[in-house]
Protein backbone atom coordinates (compact mmCIF):
# COMPACT_ATOMS: atom_id res chain seq x y z
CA UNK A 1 169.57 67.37 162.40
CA UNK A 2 169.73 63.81 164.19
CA UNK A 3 172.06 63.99 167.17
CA UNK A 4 175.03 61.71 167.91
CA UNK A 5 173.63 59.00 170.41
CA UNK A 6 175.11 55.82 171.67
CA UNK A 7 174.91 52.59 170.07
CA UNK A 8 172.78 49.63 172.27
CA UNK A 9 175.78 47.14 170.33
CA UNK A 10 178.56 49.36 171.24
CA UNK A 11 177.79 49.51 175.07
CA UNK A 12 176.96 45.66 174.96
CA UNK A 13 179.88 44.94 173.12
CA UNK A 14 182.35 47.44 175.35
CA UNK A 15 181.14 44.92 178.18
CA UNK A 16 178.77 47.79 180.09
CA UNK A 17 175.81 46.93 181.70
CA UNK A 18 173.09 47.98 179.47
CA UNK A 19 169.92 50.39 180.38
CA UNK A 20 166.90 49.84 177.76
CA UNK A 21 163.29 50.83 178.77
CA UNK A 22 160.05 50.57 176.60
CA UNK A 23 157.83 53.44 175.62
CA UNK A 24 154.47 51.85 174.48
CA UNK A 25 153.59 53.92 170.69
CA UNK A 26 151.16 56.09 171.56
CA UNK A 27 147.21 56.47 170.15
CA UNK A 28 148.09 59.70 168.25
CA UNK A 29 148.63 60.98 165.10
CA UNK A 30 150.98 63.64 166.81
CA UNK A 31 154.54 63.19 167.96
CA UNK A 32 154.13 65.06 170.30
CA UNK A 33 153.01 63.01 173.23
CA UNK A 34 156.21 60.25 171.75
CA UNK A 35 158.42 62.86 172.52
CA UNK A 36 157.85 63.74 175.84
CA UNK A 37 158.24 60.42 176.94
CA UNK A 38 161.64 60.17 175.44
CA UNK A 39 162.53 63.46 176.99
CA UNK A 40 161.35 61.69 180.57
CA UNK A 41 163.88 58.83 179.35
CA UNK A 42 166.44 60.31 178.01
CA UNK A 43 169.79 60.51 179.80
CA UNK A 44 169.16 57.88 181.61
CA UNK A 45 169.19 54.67 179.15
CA UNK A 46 171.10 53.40 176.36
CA UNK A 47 167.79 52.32 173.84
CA UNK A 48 164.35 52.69 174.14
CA UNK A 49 162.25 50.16 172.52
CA UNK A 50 158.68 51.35 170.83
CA UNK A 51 155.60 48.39 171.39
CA UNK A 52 154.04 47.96 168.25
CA UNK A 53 150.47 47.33 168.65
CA UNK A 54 150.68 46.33 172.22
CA UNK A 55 147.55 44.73 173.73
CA UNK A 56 146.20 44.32 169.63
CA UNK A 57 145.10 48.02 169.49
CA UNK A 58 145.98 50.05 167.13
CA UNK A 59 149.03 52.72 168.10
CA UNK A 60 151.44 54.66 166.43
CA UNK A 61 153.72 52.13 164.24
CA UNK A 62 156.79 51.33 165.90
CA UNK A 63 158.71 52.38 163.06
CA UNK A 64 157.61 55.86 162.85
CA UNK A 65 158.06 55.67 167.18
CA UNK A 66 161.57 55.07 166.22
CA UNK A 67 162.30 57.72 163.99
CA UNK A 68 161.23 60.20 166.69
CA UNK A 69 163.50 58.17 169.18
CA UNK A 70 166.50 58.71 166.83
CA UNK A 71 165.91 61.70 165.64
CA UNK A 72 165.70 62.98 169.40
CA UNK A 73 169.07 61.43 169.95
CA UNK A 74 168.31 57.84 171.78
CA UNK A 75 169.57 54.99 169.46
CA UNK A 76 165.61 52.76 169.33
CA UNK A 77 164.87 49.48 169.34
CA UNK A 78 162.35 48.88 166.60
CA UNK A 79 159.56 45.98 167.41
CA UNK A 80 158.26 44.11 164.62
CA UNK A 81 154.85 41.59 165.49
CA UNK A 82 154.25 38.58 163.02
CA UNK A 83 150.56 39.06 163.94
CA UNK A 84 149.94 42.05 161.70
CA UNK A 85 152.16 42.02 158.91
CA UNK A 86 153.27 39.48 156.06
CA UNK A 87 156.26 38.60 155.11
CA UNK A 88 156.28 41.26 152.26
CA UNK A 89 155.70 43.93 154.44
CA UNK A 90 158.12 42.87 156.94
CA UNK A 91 160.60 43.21 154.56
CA UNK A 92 159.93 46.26 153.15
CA UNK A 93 159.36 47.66 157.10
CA UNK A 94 163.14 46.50 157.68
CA UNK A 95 164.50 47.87 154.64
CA UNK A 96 163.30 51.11 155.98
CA UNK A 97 164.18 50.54 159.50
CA UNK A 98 167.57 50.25 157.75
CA UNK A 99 167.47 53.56 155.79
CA UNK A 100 166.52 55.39 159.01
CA UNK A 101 170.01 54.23 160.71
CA UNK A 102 167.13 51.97 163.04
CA UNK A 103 169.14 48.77 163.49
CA UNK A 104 168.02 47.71 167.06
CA UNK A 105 164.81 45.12 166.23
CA UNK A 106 163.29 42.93 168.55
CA UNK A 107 161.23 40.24 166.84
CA UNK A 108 158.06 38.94 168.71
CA UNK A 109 154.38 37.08 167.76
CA UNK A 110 152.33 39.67 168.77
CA UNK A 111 149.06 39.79 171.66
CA UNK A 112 146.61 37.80 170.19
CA UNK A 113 143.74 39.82 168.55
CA UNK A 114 141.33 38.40 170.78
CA UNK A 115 142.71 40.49 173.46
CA UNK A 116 142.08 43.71 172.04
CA UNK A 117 139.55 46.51 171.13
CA UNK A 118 138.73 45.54 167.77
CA UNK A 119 138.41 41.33 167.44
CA UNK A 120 137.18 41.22 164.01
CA UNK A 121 140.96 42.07 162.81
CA UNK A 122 142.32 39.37 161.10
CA UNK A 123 145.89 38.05 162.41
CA UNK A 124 148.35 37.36 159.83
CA UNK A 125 151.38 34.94 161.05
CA UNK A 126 153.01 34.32 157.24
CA UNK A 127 155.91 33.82 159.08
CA UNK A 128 157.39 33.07 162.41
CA UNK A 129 159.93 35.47 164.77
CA UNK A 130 162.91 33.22 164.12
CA UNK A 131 162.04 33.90 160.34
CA UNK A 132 161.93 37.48 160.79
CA UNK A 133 165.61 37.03 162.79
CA UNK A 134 166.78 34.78 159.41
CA UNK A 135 165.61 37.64 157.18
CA UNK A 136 167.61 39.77 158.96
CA UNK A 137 170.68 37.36 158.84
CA UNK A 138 170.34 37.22 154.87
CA UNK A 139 169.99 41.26 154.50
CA UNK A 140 172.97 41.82 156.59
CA UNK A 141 175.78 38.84 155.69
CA UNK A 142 174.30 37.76 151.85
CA UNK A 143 172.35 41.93 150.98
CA UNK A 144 169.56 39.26 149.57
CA UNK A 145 165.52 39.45 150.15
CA UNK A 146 163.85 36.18 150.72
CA UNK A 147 163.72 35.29 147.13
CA UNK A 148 166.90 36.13 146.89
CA UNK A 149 166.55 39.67 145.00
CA UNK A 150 169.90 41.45 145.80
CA UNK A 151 170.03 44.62 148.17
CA UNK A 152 171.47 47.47 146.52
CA UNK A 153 173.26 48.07 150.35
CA UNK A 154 173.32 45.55 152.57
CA UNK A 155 171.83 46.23 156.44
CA UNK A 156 173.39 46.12 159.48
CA UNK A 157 170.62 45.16 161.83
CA UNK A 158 171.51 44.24 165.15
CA UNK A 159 168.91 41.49 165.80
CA UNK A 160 166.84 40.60 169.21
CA UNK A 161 164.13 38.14 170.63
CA UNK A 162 162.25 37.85 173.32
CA UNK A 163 162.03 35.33 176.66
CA UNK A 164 160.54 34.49 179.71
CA UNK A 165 162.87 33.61 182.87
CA UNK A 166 161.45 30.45 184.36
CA UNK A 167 162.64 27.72 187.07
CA UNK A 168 165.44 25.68 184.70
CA UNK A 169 164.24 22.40 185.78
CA UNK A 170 166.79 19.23 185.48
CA UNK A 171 166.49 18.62 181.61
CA UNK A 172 165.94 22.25 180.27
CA UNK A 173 167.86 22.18 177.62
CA UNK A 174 167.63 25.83 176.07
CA UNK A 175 166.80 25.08 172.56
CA UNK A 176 164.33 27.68 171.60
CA UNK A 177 166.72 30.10 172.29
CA UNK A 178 169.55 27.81 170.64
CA UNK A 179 167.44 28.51 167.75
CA UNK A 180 167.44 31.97 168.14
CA UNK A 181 171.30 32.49 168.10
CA UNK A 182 171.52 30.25 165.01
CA UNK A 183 169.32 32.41 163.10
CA UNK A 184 171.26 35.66 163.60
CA UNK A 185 169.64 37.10 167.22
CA UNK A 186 172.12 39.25 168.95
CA UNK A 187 170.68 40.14 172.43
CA UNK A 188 167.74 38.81 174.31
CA UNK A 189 165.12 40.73 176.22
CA UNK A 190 163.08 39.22 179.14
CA UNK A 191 159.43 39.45 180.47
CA UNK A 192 159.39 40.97 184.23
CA UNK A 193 161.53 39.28 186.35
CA UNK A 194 161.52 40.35 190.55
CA UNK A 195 163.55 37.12 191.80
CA UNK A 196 167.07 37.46 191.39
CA UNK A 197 167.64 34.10 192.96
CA UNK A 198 165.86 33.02 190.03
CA UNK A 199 167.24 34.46 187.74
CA UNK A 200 170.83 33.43 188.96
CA UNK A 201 169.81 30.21 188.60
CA UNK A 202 168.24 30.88 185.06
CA UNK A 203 171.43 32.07 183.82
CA UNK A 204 173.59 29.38 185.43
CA UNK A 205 171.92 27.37 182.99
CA UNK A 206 171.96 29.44 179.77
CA UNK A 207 176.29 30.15 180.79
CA UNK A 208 176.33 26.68 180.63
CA UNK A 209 175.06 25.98 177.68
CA UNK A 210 177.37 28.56 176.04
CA UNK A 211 174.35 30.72 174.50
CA UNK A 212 175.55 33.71 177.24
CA UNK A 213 178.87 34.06 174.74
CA UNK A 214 176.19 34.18 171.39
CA UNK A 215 173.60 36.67 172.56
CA UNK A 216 173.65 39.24 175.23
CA UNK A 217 170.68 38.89 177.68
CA UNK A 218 168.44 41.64 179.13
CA UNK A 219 166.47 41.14 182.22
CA UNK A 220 162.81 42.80 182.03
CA UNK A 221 162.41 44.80 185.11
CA UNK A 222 160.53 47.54 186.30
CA UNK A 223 159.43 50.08 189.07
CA UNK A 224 156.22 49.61 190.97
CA UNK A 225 153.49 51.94 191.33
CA UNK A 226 151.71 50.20 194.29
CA UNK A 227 150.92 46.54 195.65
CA UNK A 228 147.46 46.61 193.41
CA UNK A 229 149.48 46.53 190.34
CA UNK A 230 152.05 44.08 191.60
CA UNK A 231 149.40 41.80 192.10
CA UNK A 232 147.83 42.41 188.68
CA UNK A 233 151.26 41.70 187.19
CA UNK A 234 151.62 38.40 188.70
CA UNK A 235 148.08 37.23 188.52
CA UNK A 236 147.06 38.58 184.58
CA UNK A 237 150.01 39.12 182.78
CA UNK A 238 152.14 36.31 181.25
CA UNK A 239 155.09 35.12 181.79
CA UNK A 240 156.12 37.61 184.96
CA UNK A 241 157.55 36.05 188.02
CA UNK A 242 156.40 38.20 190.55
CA UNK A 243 157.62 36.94 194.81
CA UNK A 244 154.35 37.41 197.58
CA UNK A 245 157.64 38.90 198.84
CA UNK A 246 157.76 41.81 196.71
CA UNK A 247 153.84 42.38 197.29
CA UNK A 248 153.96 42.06 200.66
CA UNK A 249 156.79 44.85 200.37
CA UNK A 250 154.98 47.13 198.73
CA UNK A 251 151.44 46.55 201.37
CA UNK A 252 154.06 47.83 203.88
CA UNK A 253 155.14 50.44 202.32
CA UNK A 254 153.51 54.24 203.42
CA UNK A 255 155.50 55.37 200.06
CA UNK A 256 154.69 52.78 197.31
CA UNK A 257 156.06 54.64 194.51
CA UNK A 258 159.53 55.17 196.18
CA UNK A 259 159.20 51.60 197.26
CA UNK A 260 158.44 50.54 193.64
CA UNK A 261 161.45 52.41 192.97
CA UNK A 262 163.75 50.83 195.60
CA UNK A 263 162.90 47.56 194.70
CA UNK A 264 163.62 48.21 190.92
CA UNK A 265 167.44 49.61 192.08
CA UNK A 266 167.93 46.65 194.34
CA UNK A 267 167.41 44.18 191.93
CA UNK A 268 169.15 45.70 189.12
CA UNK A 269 172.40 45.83 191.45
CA UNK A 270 171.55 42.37 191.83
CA UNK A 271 171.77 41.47 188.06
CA UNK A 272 174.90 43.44 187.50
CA UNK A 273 177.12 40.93 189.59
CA UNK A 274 175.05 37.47 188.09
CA UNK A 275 176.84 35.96 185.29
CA UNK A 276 175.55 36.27 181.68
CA UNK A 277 173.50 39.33 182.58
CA UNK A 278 174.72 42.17 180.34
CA UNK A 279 171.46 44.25 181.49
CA UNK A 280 168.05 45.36 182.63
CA UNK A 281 165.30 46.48 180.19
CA UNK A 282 162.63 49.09 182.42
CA UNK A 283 159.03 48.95 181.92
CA UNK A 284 156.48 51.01 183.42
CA UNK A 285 154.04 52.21 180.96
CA UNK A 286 151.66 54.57 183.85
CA UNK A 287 154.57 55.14 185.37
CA UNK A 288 157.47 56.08 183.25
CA UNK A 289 158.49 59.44 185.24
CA UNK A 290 159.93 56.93 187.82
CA UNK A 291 162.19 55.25 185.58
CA UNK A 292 165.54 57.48 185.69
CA UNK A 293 164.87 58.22 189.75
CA UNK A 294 165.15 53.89 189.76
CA UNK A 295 168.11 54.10 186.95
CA UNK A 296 170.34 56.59 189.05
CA UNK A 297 169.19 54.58 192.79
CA UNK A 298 171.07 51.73 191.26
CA UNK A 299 173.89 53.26 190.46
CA UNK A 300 174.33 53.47 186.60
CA UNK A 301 175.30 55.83 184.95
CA UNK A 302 174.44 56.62 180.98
């Protein structure tokens, strides 16, 4: 029997500072090694998303992921790619999201096959991420498919995208994101972000702009294992904004791990007081164990 768990829309929408982390789907056909990871996590966040298909190699479907998350009693946070699926199967994917009670779904493209372990794989893209967010907008407000084929029950998805915190130069004018609130997204989660300054200024612009009243956003955050991976954050993967002061931090550390840590705590309490920031979303894939240590440091509580 599935136990009673908080909803990610409730605490958002009480006005508490919101906890997600991500547990990339393992390479298993076992739940087994999924559920030890949520037992690491839970207690100490509000939703845990599952990757699907990170890096373009083939894991454990997010939806299944999902199922175990629920059914462990941790409301999930279902990802759906555009690069693997078409718009048929979408569908059908969040129609059973839906039946599960899994109504947390963060839309993204997708790695690009080229990146992964098996390059032949041909990507799909029928449709974009803001058409996967107006699907969901039809299911839940008209109970109608794409062609217009009536649900026999309406969902209730509670709909997400993705973004990257940049430097909001003079003439940003936020419209990708615009777009994302007009077709039905709900709350927005970020790729790593260690600058608060930054991201103060980031949001200055998005309050502004009046999107911070439309969608609630989620800074990506996470805690360190050591300087080496630091600097393999900010050099190889995208989007991250990643201070020489952090790494420099973490070369001086004799502890790295707790330093990782400390640095995770810090700038969550940081986020809490910046306006527009309704929370943090954790990520630490080799290093997971270190997520509630960081979640309790900063002082949240679950």
């Amino acid at each position: 029997m599935t136990e009673k768990y908080l909803r990610l829309r409730d605490v958002l929408e009480s006005g508490k500072f919101a906890i997600t982390a991500e547990i990339p789907a393992p390479v298993s056909a076992s739940s087994i090694e999924m559920e030890e990871k949520i037992h690491i996590l839970k207690g100490s966040v509000h939703a845990i998303n599952v990757t699907d298909n990170p890096g373009a190699t083939a894991h454990m479907s997010s939806l299944a992921g999902s199922a175990i998350v629920r059914n462990l009693g941790v409301d999930p946070i279902l990802q759906i790619t555009c690069r693997d699926r078409n718009r048929l199967a979408i569908q059908s994917e969040l129609m059973g999201a839906s039946a599960l009670d899994i109504n947390n779904v963060l839309t993204l493209a997708g790695d690009p096959v080229k990146n992964g372990d098996q390059k032949d794989a041909k990507p799909v893209f029928d449709i974009n991420s803001k058409t996967i967010l107006s699907i969901m907008d039809v299911m839940n407000n008209d109970g109608k498919t794409m062609s217009g084929k009536e649900l026999q029950t309406k969902s209730s998805f509670f709909p997400g995208g993705a973004a990257i915190v940049h430097e909001p130069e003079d003439n940003w004018d936020p419209k990708v994101l615009g777009e994302k609130a007009s077709f039905g997204a709900k709350f927005i989660q970020t790729q790593f972000c260690y600058d608060a300054e930054l991201v103060k200024r980031y949001m200055q612009r998005i309050v502004d702009t009046g999107l911070s009243e439309k969608m609630y956003f989620i800074i990506g955050i996470g805690p360190l294992r050591s300087d080496k991976s630091a600097k393999w954050m900010k050099d190889k993967l995208f989007g991250t904004v990643m201070p020489e002061s952090v790494i420099k931090r973490m070369e001086g550390s004799d502890n790295q791990i707790q330093e990782g840590a400390d640095i995770c705590a810090e700038l969550i309490e940081s986020f809490k007081g910046i306006e527009g920031v309704h929370g943090a979303h954790l990520m630490a894939p080799r290093n997971l164990s270190a997520i509630p240590e960081t979640v309790k440091r900063s002082g949240i509580t679950i």
